[in-house]
C-alpha atoms as a PDB file:
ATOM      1  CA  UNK A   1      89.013-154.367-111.475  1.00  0.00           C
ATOM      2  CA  UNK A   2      92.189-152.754-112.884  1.00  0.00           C
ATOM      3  CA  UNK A   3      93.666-152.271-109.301  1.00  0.00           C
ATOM      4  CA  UNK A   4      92.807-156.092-109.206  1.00  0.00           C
ATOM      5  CA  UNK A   5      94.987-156.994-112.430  1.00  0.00           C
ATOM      6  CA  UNK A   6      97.407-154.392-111.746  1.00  0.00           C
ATOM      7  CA  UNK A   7      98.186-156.245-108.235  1.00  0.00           C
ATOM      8  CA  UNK A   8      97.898-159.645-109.733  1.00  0.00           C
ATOM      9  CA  UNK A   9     100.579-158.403-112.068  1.00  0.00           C
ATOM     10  CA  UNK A  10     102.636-157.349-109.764  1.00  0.00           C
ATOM     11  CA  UNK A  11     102.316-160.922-107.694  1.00  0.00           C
ATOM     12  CA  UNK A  12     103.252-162.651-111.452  1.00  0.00           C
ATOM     13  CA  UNK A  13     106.163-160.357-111.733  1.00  0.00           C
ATOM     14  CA  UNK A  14     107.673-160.970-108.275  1.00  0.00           C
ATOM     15  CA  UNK A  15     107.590-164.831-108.666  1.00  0.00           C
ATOM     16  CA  UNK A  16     109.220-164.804-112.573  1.00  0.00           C
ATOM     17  CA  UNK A  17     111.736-163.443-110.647  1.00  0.00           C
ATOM     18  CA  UNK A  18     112.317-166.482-108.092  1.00  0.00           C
ATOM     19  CA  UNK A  19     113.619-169.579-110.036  1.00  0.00           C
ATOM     20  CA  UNK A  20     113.754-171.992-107.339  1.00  0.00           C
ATOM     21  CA  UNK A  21     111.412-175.231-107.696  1.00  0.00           C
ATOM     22  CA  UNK A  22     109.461-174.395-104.263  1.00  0.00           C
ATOM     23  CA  UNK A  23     106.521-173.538-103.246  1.00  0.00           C
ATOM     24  CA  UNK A  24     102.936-173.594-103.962  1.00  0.00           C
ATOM     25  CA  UNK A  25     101.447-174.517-106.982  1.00  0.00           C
ATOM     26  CA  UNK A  26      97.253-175.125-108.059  1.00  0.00           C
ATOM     27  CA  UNK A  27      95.552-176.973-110.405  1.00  0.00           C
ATOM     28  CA  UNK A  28      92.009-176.491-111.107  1.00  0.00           C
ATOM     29  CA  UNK A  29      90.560-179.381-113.004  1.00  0.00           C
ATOM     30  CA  UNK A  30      87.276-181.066-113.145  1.00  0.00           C
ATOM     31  CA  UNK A  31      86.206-183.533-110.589  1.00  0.00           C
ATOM     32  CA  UNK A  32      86.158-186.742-112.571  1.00  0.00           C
ATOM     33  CA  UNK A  33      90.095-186.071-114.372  1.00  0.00           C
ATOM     34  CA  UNK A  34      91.526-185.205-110.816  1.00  0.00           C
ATOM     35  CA  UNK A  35      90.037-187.685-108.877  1.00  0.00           C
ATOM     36  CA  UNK A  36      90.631-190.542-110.995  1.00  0.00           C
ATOM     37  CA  UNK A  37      93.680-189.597-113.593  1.00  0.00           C
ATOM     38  CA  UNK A  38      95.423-186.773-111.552  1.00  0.00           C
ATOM     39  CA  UNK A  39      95.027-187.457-107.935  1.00  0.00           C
ATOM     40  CA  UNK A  40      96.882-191.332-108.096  1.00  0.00           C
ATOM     41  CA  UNK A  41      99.503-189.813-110.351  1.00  0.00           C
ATOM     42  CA  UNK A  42     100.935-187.202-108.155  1.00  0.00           C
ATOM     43  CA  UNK A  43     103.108-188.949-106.699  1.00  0.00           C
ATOM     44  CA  UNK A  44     104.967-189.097-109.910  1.00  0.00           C
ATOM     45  CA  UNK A  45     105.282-185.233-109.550  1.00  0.00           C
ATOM     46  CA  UNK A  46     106.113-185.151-106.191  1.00  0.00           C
ATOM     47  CA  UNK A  47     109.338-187.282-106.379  1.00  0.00           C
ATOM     48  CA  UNK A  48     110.804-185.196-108.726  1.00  0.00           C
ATOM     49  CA  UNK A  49     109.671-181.770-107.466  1.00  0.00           C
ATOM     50  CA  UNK A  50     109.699-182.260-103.924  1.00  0.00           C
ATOM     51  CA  UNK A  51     109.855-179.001-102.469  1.00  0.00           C
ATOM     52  CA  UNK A  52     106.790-177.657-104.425  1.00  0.00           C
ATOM     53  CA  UNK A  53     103.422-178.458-102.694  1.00  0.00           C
ATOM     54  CA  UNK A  54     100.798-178.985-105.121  1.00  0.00           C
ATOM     55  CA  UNK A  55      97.140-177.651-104.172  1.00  0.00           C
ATOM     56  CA  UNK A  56      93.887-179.257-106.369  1.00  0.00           C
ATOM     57  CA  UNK A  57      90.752-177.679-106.561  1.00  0.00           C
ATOM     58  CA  UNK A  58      88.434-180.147-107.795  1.00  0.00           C
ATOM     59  CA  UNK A  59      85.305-178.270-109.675  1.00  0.00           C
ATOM     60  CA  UNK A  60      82.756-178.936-112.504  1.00  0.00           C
ATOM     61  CA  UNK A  61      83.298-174.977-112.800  1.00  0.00           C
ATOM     62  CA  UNK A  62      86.268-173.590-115.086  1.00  0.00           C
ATOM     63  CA  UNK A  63      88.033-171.288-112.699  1.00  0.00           C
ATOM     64  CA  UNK A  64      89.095-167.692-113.368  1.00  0.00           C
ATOM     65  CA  UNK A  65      92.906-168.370-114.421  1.00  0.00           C
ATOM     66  CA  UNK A  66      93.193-164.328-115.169  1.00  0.00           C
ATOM     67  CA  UNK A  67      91.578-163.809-111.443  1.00  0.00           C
ATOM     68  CA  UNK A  68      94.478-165.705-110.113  1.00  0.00           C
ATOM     69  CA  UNK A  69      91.798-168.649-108.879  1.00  0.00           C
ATOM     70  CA  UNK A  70      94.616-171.149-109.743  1.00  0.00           C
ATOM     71  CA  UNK A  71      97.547-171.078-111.909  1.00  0.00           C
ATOM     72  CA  UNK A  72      96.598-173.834-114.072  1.00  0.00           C
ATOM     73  CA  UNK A  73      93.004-175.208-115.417  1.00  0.00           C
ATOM     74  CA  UNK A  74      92.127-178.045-117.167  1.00  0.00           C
ATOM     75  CA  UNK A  75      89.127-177.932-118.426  1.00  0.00           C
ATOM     76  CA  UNK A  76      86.465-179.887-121.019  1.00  0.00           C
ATOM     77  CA  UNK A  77      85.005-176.919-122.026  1.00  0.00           C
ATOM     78  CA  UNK A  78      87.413-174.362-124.594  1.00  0.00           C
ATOM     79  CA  UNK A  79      88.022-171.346-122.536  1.00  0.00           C
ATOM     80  CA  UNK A  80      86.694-168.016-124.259  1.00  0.00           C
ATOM     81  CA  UNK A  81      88.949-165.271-122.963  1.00  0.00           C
ATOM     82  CA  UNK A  82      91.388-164.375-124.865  1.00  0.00           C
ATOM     83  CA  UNK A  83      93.490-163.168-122.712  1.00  0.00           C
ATOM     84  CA  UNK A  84      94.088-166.657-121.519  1.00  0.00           C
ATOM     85  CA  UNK A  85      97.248-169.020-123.041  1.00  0.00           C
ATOM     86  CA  UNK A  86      94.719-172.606-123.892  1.00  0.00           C
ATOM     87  CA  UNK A  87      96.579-175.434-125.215  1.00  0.00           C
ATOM     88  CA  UNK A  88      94.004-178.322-126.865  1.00  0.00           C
ATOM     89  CA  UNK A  89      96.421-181.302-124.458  1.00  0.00           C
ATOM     90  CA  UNK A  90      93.681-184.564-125.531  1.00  0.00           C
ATOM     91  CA  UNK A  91      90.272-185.236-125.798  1.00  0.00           C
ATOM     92  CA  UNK A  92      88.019-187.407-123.619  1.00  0.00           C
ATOM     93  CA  UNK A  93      85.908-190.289-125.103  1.00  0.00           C
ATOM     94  CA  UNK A  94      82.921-191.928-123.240  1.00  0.00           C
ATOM     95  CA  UNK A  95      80.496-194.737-123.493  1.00  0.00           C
ATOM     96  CA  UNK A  96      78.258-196.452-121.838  1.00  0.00           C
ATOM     97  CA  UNK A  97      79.455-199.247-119.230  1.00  0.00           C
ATOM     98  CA  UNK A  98      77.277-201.052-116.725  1.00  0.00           C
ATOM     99  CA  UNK A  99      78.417-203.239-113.936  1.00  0.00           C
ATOM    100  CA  UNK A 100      78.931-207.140-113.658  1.00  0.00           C
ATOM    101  CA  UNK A 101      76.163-207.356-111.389  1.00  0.00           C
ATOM    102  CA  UNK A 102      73.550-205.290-113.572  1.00  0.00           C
ATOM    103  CA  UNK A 103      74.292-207.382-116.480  1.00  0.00           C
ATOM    104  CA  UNK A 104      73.450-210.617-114.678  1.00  0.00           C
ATOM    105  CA  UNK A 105      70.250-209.060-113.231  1.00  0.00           C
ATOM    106  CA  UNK A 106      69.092-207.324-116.455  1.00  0.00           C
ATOM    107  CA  UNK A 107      71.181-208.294-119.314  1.00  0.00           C
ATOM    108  CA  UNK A 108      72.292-205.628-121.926  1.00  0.00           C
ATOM    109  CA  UNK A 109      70.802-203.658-124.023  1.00  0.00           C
ATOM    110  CA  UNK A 110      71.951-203.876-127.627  1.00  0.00           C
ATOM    111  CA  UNK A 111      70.360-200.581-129.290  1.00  0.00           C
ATOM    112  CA  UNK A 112      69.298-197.343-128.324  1.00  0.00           C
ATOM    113  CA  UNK A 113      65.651-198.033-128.270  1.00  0.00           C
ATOM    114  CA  UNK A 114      66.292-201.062-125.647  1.00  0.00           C
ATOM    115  CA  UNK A 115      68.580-198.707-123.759  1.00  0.00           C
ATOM    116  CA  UNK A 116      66.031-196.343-123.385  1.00  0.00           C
ATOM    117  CA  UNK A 117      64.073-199.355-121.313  1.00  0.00           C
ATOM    118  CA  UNK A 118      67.133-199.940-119.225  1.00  0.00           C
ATOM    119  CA  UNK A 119      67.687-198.660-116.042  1.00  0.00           C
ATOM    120  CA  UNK A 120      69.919-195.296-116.825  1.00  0.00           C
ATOM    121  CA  UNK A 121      72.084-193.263-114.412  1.00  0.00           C
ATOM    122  CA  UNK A 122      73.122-189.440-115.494  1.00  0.00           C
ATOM    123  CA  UNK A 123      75.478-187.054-114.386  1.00  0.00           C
ATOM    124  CA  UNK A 124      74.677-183.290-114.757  1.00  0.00           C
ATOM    125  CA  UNK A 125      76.948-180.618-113.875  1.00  0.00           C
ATOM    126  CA  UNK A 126      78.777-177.936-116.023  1.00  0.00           C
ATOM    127  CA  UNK A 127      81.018-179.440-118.815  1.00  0.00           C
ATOM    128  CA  UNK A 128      79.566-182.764-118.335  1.00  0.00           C
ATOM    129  CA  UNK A 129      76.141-183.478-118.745  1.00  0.00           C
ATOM    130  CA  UNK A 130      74.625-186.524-119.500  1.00  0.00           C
ATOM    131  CA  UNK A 131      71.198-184.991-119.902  1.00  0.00           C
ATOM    132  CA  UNK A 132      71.419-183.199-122.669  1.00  0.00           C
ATOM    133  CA  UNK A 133      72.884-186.842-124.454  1.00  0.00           C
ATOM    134  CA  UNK A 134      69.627-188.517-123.036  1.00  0.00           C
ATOM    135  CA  UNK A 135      67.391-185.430-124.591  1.00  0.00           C
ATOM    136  CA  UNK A 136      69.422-185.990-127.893  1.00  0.00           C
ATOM    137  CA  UNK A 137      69.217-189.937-127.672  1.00  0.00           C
ATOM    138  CA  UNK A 138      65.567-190.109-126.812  1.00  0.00           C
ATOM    139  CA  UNK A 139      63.726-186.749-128.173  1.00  0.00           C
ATOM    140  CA  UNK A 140      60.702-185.897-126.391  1.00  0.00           C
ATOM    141  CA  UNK A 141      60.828-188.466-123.333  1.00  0.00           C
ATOM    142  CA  UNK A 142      61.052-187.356-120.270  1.00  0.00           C
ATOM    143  CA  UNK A 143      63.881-188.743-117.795  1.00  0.00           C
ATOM    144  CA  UNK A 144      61.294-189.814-115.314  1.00  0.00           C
ATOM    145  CA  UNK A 145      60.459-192.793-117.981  1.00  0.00           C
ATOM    146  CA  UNK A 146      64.110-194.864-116.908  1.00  0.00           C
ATOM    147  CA  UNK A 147      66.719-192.633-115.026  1.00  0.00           C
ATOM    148  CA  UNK A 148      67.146-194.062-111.559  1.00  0.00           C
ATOM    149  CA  UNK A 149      70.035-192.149-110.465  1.00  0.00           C
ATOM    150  CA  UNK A 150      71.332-188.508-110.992  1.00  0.00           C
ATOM    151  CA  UNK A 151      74.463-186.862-109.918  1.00  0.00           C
ATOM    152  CA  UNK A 152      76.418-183.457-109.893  1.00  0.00           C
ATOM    153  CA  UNK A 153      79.832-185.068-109.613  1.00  0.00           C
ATOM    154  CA  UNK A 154      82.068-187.796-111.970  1.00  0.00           C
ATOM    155  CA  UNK A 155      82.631-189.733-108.504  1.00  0.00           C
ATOM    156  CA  UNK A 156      79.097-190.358-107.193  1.00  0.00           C
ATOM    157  CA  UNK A 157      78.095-191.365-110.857  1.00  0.00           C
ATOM    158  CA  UNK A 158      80.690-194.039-111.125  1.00  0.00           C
ATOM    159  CA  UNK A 159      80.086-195.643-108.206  1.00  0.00           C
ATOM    160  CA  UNK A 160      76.313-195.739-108.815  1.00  0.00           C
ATOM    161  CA  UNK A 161      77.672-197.605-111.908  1.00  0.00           C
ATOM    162  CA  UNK A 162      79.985-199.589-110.158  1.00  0.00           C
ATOM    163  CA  UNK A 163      77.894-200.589-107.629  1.00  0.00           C
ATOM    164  CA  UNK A 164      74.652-201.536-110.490  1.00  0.00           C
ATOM    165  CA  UNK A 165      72.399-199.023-110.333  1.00  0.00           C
ATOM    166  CA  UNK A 166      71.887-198.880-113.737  1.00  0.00           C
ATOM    167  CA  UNK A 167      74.124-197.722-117.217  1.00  0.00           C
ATOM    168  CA  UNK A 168      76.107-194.571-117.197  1.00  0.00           C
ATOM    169  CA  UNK A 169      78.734-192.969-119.392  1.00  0.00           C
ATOM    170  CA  UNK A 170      82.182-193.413-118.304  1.00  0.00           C
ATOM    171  CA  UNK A 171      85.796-192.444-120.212  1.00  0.00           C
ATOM    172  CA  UNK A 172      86.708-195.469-122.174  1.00  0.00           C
ATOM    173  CA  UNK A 173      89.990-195.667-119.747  1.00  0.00           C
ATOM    174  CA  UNK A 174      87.533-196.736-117.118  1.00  0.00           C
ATOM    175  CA  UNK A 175      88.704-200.638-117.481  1.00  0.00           C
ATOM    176  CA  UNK A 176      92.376-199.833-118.264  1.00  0.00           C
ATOM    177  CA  UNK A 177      92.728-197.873-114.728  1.00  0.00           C
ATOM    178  CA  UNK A 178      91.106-200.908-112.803  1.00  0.00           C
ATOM    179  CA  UNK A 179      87.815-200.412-112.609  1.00  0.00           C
ATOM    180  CA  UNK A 180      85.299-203.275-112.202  1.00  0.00           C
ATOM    181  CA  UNK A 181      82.795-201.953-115.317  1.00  0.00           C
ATOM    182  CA  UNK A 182      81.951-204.077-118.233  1.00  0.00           C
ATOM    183  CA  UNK A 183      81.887-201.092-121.961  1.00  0.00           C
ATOM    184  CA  UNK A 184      78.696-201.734-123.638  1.00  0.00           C
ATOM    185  CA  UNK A 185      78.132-201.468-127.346  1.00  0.00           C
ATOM    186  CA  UNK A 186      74.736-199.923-128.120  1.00  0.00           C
ATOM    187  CA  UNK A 187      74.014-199.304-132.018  1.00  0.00           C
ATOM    188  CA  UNK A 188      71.708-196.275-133.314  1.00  0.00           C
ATOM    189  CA  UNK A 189      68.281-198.560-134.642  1.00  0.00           C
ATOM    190  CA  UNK A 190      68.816-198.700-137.792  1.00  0.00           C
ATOM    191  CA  UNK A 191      72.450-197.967-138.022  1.00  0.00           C
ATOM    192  CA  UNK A 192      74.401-200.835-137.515  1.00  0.00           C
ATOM    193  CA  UNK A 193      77.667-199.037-137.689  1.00  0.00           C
ATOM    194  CA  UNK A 194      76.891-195.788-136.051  1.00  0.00           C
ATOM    195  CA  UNK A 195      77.285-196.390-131.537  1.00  0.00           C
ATOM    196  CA  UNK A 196      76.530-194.036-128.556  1.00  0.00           C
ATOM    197  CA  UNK A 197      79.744-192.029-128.205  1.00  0.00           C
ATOM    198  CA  UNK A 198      80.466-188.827-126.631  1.00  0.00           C
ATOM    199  CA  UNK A 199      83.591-186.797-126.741  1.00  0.00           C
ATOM    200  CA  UNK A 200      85.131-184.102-124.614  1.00  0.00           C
ATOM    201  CA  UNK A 201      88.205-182.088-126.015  1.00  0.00           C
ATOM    202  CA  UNK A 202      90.602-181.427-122.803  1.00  0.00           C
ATOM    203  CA  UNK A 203      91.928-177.914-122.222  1.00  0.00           C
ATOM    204  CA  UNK A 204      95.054-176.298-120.726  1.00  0.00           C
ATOM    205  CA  UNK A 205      94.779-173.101-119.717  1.00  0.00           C
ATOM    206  CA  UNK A 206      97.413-170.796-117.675  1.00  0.00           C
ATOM    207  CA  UNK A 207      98.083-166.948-117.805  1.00  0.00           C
ATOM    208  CA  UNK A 208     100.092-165.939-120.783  1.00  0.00           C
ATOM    209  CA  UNK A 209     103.209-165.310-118.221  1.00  0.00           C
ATOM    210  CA  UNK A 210     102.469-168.111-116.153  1.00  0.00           C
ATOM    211  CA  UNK A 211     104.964-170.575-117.785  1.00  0.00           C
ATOM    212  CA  UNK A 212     107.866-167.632-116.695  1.00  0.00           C
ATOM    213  CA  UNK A 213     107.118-169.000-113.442  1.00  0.00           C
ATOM    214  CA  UNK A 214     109.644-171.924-112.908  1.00  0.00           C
ATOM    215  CA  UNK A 215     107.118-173.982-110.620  1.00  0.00           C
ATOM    216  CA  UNK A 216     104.129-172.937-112.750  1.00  0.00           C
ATOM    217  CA  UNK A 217     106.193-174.201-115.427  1.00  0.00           C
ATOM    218  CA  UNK A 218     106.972-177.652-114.043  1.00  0.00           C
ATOM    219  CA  UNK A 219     103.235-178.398-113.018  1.00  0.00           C
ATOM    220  CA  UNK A 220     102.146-177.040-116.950  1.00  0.00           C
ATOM    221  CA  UNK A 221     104.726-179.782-118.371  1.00  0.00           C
ATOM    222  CA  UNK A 222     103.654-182.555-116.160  1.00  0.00           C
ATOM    223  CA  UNK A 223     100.025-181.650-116.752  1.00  0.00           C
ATOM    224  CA  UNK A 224     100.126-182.062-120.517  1.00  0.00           C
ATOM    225  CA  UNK A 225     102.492-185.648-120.161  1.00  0.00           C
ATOM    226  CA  UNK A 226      99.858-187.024-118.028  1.00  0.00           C
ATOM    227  CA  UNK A 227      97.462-186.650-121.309  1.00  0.00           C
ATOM    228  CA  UNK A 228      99.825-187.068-123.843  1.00  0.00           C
ATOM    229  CA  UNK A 229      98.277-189.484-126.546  1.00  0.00           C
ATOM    230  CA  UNK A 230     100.994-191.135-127.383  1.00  0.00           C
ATOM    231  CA  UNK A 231     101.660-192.357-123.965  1.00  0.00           C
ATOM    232  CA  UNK A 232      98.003-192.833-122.989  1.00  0.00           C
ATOM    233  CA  UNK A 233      95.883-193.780-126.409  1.00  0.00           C
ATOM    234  CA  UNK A 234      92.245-193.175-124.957  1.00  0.00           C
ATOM    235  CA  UNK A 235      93.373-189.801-125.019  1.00  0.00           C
ATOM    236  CA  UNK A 236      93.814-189.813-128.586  1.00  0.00           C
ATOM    237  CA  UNK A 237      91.605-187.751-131.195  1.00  0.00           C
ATOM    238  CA  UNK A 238      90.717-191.007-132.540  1.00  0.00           C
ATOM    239  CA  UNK A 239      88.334-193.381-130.439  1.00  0.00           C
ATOM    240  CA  UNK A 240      89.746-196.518-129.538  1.00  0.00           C
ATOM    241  CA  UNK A 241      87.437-198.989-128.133  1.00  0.00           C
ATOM    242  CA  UNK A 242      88.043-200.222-124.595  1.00  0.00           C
ATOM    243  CA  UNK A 243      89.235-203.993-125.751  1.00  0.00           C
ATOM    244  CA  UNK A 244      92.269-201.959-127.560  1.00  0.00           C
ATOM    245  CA  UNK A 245      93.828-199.752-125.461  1.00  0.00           C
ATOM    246  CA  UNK A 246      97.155-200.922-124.439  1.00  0.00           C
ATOM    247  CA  UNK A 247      96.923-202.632-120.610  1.00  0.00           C
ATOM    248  CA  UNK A 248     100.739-201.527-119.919  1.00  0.00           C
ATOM    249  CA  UNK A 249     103.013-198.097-119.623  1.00  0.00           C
ATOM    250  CA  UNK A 250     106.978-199.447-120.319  1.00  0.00           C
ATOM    251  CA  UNK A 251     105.952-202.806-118.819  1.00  0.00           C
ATOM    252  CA  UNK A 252     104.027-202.291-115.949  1.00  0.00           C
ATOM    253  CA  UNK A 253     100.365-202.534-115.974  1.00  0.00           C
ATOM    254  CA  UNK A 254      98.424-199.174-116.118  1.00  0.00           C
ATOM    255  CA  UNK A 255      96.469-200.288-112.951  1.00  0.00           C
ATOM    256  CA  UNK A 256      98.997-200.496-110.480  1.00  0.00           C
ATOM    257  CA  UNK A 257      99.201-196.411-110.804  1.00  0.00           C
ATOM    258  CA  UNK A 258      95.719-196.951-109.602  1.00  0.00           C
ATOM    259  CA  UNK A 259      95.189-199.608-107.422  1.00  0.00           C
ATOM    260  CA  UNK A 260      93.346-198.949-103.977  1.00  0.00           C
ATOM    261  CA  UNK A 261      91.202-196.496-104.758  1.00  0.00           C
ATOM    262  CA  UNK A 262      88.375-199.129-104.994  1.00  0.00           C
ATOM    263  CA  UNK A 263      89.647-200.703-101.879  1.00  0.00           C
ATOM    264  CA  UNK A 264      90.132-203.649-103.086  1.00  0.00           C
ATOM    265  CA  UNK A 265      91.990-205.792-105.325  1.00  0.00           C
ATOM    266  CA  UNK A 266      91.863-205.419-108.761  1.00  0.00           C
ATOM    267  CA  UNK A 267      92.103-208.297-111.554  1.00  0.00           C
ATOM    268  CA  UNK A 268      92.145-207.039-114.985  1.00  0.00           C
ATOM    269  CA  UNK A 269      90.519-209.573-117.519  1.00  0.00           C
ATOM    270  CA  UNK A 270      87.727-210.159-114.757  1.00  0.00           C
ATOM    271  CA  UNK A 271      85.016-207.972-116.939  1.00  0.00           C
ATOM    272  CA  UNK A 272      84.542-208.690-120.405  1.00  0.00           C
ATOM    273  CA  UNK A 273      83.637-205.990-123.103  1.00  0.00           C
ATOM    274  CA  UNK A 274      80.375-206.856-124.593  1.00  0.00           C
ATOM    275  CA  UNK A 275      79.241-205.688-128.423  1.00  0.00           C
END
């Protein structure tokens, strides 16, 4: 293991030394953030670096910054070495959103004891598990009693959403990047003020000398602009529900970052959020 750091030093220390913008550069970053925030975006990085090739490593697992696994993580989970640099960049807020076609066929549910009859899709993987909110929702019941669908990755469980197999949790961006989801408001019985929310904080983490790196350096500012709340709001400590966040970035509408990766044409406006 120290002949291991010692070498990875020694890698670290070679490329402070080269400050040309070339190269290769990886992100590790959970499935859901890089396949639907990161991934359409890149070609925002690429113009303006476009020497550097970028190399993603989608995971539900954190990887091993210090291990040299990639230069940069983002992560929902707060990293617990110390040896680590972690930056807090945003946080991630969820709800429940069902497709057109499921509300048509089975309506909504309006509080957490009628959600509990719906039909419920989870996801459960490391960082993001949906289980443990159904075990904290409904105490005692076993998931055999209404989940229809489960799923170890962010883009299997949104298109079993999408595509009405039953109500899942999605990031309330989910509508503002195109997607054909209707947010659902479902009240604690008895509360009328209290709704099912979840929250993720979002993580940066690089090696303590990877910002020396000039092309580690570009990728680590780029990273924390794409989740900059004051560009992007639903990234914002404070949750903002869907039928507020702002539909345009300097005048163009947020979709068009996204479009095609439904494969198909998108009209904002088509689904409704329903309280």
């Amino acid at each position: 293991e120290q002949m291991e750091a010692a070498y990875f030093n020694v890698v670290r220390a070679r490329d402070q030394s080269d400050e040309t913008i070339t190269g290769r550069v990886r992100l590790a970053i959970t499935e859901g953030l890089g396949t639907f925030w990161i991934a359409p975006r890149f070609i925002e990085f690429q113009r303006a670096f476009p020497e550097l090739i970028v190399a993603m490593h989608c995971a539900m697992a954190p990887a091993d910054i210090l291990r040299s696994e990639a230069d940069v993580g983002v992560q929902l989970v707060r990293p617990n070495k110390p040896d680590l640099k972690i930056v807090k960049i945003g946080r991630l807020h969820a709800m429940p959103f069902a497709s057109p076609d499921y509300v048509k066929m089975y309506g909504l549910p309006k509080t957490v004891s009628e959600f509990g009859k719906s039909r419920i899709v989870l996801q459960i993987s490391p960082q993001v598990d949906s289980k443990a909110a159904f075990d904290a929702l409904f105490p005692g019941v076993p998931t055999d009693a209404s989940v229809v669908f489960e799923s170890n990755t962010s883009s299997a469980h949104y298109w079993s959403i999408a595509k009405g197999a039953g109500i899942g949790i999605l990031p309330t961006y989910a509508n503002a990047i195109g997607a054909p989801v209707v947010p659902i408001d479902i009240r604690y019985d008895n509360e009328p003020n209290r709704f099912v929310r979840l929250q993720y904080d979002i993580w940066l983490t690089y090696h303590p000398q990877g910002n020396r790196i000039a092309r580690v350096e570009r990728l680590i500012q780029w990273v924390r602009e794409a989740f900059d709340p004051k560009s992007y709001p639903w990234f914002s400590d404070e949750f903002i529900p869907p039928t507020d966040l702002a539909s345009s970035l300097d005048g163009r509408p947020l979709a068009s970052l996204f479009a095609g990766f439904l494969g198909q044409k998108i009209e904002l406006g088509e689904s409704e959020p329903v309280a």
